[in-house]
PDB file of N, CA and C in Angstrom:
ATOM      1  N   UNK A   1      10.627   7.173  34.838  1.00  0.00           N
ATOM      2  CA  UNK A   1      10.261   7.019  33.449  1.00  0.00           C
ATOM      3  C   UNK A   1       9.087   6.047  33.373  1.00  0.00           C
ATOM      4  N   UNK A   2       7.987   6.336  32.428  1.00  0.00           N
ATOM      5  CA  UNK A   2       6.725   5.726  32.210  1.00  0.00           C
ATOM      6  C   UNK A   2       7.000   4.481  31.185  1.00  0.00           C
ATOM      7  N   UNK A   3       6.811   3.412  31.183  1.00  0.00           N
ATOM      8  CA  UNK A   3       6.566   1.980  30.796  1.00  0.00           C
ATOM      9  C   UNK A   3       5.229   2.475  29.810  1.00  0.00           C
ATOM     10  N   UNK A   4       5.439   2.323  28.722  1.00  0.00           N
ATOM     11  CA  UNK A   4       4.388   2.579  27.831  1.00  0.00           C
ATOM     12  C   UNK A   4       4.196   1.013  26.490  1.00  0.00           C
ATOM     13  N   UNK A   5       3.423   0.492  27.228  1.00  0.00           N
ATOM     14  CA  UNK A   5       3.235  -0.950  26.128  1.00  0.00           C
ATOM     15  C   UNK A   5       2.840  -0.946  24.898  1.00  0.00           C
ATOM     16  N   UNK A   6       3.381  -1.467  24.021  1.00  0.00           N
ATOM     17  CA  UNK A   6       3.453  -1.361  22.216  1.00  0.00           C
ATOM     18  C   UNK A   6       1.999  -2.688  22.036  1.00  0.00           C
ATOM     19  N   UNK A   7       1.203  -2.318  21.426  1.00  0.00           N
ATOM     20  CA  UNK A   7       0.236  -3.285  21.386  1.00  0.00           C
ATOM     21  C   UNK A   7       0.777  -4.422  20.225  1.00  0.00           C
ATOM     22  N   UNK A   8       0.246  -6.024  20.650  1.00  0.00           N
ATOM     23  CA  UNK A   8       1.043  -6.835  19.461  1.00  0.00           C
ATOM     24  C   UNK A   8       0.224  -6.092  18.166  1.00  0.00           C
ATOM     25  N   UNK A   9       0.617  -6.564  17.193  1.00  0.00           N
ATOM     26  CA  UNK A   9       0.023  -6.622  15.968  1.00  0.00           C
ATOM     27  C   UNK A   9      -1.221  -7.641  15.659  1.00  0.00           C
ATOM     28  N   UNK A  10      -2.005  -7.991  15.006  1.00  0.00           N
ATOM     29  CA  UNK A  10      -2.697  -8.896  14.705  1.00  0.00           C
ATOM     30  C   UNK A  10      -2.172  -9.927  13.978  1.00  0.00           C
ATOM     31  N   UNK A  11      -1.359  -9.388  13.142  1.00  0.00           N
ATOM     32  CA  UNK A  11      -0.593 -10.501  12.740  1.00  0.00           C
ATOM     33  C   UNK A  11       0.688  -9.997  11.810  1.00  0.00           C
ATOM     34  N   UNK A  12       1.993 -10.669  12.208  1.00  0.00           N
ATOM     35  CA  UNK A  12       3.028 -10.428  11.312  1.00  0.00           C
ATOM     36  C   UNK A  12       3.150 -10.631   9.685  1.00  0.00           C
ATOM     37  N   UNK A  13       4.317  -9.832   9.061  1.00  0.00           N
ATOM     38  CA  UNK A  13       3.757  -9.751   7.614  1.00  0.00           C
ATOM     39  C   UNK A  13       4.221 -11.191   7.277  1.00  0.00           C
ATOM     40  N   UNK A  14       3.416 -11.704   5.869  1.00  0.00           N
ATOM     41  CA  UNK A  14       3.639 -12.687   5.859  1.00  0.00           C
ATOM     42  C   UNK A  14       4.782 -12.905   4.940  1.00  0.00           C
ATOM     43  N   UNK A  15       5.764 -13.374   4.973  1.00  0.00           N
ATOM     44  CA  UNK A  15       6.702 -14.438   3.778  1.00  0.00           C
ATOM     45  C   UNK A  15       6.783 -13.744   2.486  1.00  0.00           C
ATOM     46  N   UNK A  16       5.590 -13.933   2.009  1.00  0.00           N
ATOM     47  CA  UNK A  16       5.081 -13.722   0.718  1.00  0.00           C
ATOM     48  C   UNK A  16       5.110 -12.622   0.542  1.00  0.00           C
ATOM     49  N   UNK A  17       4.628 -11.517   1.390  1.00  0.00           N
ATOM     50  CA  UNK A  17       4.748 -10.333   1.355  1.00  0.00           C
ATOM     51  C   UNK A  17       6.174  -9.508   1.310  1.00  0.00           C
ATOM     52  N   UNK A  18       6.363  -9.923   2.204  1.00  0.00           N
ATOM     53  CA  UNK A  18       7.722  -9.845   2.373  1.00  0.00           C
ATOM     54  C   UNK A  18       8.513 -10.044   1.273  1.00  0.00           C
ATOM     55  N   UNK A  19       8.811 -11.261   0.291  1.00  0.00           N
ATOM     56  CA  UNK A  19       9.366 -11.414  -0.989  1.00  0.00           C
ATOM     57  C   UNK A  19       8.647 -10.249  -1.809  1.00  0.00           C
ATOM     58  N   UNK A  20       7.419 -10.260  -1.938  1.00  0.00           N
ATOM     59  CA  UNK A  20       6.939  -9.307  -2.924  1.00  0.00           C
ATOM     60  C   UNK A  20       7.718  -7.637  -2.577  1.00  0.00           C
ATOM     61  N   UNK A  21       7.702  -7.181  -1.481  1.00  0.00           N
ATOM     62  CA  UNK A  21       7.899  -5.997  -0.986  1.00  0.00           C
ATOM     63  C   UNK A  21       9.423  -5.956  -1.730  1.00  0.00           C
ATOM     64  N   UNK A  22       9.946  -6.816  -1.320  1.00  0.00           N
ATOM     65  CA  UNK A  22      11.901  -6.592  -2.226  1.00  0.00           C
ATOM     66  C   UNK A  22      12.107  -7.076  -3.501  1.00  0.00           C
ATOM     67  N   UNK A  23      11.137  -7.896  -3.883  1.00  0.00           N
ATOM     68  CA  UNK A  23      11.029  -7.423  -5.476  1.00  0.00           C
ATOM     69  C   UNK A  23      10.460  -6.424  -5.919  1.00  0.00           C
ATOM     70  N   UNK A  24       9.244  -5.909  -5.639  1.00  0.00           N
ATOM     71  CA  UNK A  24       9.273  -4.474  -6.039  1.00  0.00           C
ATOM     72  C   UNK A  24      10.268  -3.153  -5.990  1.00  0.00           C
ATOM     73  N   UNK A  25      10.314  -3.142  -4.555  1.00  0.00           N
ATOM     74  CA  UNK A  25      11.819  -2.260  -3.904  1.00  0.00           C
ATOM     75  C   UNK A  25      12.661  -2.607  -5.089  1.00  0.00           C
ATOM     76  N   UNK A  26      13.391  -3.680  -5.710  1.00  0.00           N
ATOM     77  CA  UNK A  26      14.579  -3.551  -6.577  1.00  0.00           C
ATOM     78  C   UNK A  26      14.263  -3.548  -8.127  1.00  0.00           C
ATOM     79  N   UNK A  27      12.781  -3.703  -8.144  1.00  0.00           N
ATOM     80  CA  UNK A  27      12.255  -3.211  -9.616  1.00  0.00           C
ATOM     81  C   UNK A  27      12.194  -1.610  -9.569  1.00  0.00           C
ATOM     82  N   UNK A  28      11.485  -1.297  -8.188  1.00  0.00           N
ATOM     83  CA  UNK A  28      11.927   0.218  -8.351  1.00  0.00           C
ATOM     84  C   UNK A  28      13.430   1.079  -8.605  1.00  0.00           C
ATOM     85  N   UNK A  29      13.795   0.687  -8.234  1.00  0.00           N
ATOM     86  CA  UNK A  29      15.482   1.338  -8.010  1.00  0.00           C
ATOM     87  C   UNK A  29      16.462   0.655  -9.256  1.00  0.00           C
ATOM     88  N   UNK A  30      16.043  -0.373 -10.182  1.00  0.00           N
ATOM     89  CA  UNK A  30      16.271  -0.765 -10.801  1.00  0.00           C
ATOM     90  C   UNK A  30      16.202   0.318 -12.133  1.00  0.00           C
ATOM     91  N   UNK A  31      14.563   0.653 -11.760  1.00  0.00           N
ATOM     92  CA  UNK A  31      13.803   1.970 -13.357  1.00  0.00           C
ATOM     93  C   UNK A  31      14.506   3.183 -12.710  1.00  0.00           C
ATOM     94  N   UNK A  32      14.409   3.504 -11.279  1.00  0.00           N
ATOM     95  CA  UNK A  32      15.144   4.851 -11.039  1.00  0.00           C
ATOM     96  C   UNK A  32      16.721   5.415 -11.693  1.00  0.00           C
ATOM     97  N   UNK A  33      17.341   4.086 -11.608  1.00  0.00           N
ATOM     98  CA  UNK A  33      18.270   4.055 -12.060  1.00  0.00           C
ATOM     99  C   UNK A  33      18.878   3.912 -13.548  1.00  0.00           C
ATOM    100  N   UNK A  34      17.795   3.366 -14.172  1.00  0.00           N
ATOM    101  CA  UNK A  34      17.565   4.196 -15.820  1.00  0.00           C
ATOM    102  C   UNK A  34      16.894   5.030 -16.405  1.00  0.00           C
ATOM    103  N   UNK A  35      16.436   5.282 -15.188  1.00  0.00           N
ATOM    104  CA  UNK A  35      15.639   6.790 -15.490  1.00  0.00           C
ATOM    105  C   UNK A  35      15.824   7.842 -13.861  1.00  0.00           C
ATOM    106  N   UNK A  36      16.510   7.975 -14.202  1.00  0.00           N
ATOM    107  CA  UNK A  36      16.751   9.265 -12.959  1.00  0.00           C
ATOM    108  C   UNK A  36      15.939  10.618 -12.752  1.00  0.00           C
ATOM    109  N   UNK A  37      15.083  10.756 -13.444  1.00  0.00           N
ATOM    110  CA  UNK A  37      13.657  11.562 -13.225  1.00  0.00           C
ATOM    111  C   UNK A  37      12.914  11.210 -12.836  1.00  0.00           C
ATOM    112  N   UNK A  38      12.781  10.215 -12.339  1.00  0.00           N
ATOM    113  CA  UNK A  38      11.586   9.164 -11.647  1.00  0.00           C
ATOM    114  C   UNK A  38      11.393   9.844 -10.097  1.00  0.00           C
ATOM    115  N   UNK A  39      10.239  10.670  -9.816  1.00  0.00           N
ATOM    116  CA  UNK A  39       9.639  11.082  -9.126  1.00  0.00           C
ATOM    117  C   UNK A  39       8.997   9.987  -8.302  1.00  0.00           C
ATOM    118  N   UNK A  40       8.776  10.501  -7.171  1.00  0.00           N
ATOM    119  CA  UNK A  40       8.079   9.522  -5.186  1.00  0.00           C
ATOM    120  C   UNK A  40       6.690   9.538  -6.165  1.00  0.00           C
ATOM    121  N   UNK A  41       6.117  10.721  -6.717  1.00  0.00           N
ATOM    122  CA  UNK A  41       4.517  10.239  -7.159  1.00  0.00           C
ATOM    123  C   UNK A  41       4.513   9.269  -8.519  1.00  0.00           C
ATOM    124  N   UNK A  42       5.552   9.485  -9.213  1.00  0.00           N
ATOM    125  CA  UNK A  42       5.956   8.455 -10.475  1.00  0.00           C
ATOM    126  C   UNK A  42       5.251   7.066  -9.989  1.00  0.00           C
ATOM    127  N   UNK A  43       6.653   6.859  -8.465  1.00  0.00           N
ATOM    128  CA  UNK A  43       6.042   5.640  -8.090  1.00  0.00           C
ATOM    129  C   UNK A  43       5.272   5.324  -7.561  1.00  0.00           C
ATOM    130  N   UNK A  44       4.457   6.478  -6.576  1.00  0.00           N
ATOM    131  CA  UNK A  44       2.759   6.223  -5.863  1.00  0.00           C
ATOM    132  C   UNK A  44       1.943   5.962  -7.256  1.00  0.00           C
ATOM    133  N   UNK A  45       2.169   6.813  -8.210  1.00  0.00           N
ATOM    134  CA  UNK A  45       1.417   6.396  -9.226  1.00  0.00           C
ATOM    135  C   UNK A  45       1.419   4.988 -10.197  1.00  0.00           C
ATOM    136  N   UNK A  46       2.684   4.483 -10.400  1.00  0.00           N
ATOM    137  CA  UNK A  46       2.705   3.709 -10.568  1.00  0.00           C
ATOM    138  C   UNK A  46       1.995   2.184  -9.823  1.00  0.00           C
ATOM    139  N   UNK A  47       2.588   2.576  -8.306  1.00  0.00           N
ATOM    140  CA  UNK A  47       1.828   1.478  -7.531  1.00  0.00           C
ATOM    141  C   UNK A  47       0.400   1.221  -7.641  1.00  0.00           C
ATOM    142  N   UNK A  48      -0.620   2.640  -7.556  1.00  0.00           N
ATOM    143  CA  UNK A  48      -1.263   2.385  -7.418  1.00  0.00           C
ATOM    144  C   UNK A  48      -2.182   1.495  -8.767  1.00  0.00           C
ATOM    145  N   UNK A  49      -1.482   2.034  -9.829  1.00  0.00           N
ATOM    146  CA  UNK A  49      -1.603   1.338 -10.738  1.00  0.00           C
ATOM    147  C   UNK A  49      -1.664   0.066 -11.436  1.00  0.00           C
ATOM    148  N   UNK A  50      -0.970  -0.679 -10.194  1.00  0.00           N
ATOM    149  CA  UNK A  50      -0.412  -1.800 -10.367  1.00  0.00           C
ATOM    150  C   UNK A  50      -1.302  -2.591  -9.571  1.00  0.00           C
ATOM    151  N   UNK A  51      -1.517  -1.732  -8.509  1.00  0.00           N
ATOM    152  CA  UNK A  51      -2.597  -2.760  -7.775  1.00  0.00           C
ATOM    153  C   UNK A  51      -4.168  -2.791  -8.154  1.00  0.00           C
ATOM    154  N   UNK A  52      -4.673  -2.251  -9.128  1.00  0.00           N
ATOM    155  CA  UNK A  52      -5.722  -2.060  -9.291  1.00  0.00           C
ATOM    156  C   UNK A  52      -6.053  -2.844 -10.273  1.00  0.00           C
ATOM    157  N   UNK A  53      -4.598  -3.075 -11.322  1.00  0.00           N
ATOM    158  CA  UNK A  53      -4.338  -4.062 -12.539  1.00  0.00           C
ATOM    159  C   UNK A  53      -4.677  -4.982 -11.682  1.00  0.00           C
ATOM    160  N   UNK A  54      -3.961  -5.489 -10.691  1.00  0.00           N
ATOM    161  CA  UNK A  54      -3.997  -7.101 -10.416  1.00  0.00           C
ATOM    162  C   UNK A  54      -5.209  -7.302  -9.483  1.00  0.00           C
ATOM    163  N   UNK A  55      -6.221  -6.091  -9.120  1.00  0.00           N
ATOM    164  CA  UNK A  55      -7.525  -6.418  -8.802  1.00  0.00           C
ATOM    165  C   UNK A  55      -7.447  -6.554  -7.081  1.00  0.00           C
ATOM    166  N   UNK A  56      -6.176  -5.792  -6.691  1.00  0.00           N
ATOM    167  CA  UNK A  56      -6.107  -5.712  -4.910  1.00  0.00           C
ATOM    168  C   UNK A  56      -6.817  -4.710  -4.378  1.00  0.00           C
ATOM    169  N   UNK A  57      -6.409  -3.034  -5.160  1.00  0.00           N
ATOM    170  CA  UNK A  57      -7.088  -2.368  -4.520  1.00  0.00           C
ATOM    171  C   UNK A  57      -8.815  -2.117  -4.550  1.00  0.00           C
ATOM    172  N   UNK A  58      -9.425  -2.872  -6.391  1.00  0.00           N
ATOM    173  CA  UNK A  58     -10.657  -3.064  -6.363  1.00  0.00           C
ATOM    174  C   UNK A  58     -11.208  -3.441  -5.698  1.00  0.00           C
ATOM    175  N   UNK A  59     -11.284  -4.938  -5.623  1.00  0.00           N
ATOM    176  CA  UNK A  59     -11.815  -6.086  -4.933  1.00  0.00           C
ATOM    177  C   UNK A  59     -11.371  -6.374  -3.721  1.00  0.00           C
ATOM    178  N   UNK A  60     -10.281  -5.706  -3.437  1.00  0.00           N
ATOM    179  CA  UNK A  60      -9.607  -6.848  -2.340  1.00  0.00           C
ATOM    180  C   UNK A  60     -10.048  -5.784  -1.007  1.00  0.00           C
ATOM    181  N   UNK A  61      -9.841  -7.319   0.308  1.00  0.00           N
ATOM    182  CA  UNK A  61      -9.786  -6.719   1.288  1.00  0.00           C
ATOM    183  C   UNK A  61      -9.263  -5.725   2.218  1.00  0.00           C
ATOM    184  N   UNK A  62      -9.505  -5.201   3.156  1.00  0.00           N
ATOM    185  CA  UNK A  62      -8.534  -4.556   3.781  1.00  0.00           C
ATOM    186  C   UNK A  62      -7.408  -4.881   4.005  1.00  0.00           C
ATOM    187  N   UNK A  63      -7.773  -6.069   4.640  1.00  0.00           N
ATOM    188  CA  UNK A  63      -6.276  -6.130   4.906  1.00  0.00           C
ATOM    189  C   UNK A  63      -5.335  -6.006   3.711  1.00  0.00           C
ATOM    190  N   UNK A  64      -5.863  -6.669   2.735  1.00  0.00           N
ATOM    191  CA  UNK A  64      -4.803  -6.105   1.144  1.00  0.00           C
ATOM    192  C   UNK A  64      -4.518  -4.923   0.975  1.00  0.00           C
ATOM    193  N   UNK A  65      -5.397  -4.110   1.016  1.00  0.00           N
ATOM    194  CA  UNK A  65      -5.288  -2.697   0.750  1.00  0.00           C
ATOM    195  C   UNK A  65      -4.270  -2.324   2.041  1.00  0.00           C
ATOM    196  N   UNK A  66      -4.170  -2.593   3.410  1.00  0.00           N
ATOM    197  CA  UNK A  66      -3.076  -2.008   3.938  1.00  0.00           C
ATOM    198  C   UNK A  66      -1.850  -2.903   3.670  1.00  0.00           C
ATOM    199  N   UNK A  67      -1.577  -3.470   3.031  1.00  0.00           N
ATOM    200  CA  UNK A  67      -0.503  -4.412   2.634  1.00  0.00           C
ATOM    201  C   UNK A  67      -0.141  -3.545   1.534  1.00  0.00           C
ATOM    202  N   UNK A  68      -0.717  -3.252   0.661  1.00  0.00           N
ATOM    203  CA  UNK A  68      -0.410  -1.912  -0.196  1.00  0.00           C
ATOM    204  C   UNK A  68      -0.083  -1.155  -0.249  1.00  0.00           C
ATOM    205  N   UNK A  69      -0.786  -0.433   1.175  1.00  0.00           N
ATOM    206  CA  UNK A  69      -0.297   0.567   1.654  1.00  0.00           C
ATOM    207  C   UNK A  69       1.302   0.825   2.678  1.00  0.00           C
ATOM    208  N   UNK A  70       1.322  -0.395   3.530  1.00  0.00           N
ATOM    209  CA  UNK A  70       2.675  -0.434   3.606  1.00  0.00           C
ATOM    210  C   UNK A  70       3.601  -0.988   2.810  1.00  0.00           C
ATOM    211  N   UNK A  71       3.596  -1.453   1.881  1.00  0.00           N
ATOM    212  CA  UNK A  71       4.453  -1.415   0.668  1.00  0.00           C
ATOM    213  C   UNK A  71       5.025  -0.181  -0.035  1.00  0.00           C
ATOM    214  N   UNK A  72       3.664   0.578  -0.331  1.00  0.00           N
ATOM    215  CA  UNK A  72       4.304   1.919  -1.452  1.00  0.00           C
ATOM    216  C   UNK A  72       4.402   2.821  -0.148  1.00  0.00           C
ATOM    217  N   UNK A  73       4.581   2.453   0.986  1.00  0.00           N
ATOM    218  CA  UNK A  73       5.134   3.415   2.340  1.00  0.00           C
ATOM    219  C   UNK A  73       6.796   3.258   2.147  1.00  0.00           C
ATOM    220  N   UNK A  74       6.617   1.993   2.022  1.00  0.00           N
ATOM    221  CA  UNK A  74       8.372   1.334   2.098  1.00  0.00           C
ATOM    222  C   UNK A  74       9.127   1.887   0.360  1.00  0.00           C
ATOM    223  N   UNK A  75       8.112   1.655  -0.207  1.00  0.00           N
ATOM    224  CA  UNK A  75       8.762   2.482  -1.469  1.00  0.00           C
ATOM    225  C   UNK A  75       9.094   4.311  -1.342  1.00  0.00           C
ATOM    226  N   UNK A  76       8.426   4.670  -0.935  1.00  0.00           N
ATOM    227  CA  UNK A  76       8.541   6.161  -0.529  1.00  0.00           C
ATOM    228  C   UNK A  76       9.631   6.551  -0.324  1.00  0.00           C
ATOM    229  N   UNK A  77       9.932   5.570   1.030  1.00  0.00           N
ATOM    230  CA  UNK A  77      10.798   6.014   2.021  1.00  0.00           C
ATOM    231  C   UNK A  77      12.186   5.503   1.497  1.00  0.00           C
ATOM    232  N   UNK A  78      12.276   4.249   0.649  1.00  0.00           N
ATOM    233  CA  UNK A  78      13.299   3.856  -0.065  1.00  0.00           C
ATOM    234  C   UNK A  78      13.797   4.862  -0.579  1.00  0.00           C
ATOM    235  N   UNK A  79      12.902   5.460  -2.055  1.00  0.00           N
ATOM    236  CA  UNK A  79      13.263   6.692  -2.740  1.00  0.00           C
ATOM    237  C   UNK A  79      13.471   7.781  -2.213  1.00  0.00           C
ATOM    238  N   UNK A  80      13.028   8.111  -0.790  1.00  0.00           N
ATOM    239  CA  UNK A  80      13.448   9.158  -0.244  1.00  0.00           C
ATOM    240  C   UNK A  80      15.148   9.048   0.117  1.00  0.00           C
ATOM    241  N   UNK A  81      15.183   7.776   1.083  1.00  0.00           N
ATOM    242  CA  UNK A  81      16.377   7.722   1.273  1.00  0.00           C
ATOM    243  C   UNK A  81      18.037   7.685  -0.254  1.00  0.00           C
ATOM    244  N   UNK A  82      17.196   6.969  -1.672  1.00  0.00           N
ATOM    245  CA  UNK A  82      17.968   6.813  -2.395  1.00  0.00           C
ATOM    246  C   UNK A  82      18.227   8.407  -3.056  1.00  0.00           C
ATOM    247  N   UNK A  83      17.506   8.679  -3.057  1.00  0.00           N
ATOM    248  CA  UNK A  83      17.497  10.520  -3.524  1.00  0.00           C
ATOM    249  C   UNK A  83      18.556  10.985  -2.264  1.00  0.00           C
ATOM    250  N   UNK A  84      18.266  11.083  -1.245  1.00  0.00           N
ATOM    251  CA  UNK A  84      19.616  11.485   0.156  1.00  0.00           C
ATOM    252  C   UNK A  84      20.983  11.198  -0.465  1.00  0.00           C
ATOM    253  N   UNK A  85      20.905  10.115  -0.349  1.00  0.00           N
ATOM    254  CA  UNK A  85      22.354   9.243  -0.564  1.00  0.00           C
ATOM    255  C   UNK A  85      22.927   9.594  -2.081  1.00  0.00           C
ATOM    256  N   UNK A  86      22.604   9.917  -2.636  1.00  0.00           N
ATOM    257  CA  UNK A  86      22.601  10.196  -4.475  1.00  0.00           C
ATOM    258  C   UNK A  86      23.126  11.856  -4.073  1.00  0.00           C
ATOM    259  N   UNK A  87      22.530  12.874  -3.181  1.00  0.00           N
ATOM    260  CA  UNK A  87      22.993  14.192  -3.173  1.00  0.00           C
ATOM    261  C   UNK A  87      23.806  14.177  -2.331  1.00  0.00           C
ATOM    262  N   UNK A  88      23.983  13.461  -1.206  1.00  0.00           N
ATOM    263  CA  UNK A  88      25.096  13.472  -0.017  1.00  0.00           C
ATOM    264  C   UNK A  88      26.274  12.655  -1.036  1.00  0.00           C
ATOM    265  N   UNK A  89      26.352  11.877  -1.738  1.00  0.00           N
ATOM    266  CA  UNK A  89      27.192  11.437  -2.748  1.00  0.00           C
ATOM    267  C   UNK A  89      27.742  12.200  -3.660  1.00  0.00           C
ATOM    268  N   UNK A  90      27.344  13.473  -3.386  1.00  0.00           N
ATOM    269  CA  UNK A  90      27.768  13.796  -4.802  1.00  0.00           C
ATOM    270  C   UNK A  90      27.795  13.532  -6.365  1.00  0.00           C
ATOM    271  N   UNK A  91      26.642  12.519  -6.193  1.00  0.00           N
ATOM    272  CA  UNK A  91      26.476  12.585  -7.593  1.00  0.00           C
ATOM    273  C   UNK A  91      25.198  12.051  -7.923  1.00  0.00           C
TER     274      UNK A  91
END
């Protein structure tokens, strides 16, 4: 078997990010959950919306913009998984 090395990162997410990422995550699932029509593009749309309000995806750097981008990745995949669990639930 081949040894295949994972390159480090440049740098781990930070703290901050991190808090922001699970307050959003439970603001999302928070509206999903009073509104149960809330569509994955609802919330790409929303995000992107949000970041453009607060002047990240305008102005800001890359690196912001992929901080963005793995955020409404992690939102995706949240709602993907909460949509699973909601039909494997039965309800």
């Amino acid at each position: 078997m081949a040894f295949v090395p994972v390159p480090p990162t440049d740098r781990e997410v930070s703290i901050r990010a991190r808090d922001l990422s699970q307050r959003l995550t439970q603001a999302i699932r928070e509206f999903q959950q009073n509104h149960p029509g809330t569509t994955s593009e609802d919330v790409r749309q929303a995000v992107r919306m949000a970041a453009e309000g607060s002047g990240v995806s305008r102005g800001g750097t890359g690196q912001q913009r992929a901080a963005i981008a793995v955020v409404l990745g992690i939102f995706v995949a949240g709602l993907g998984a909460f949509a699973f669990l909601q039909r494997a639930g039965g309800g």
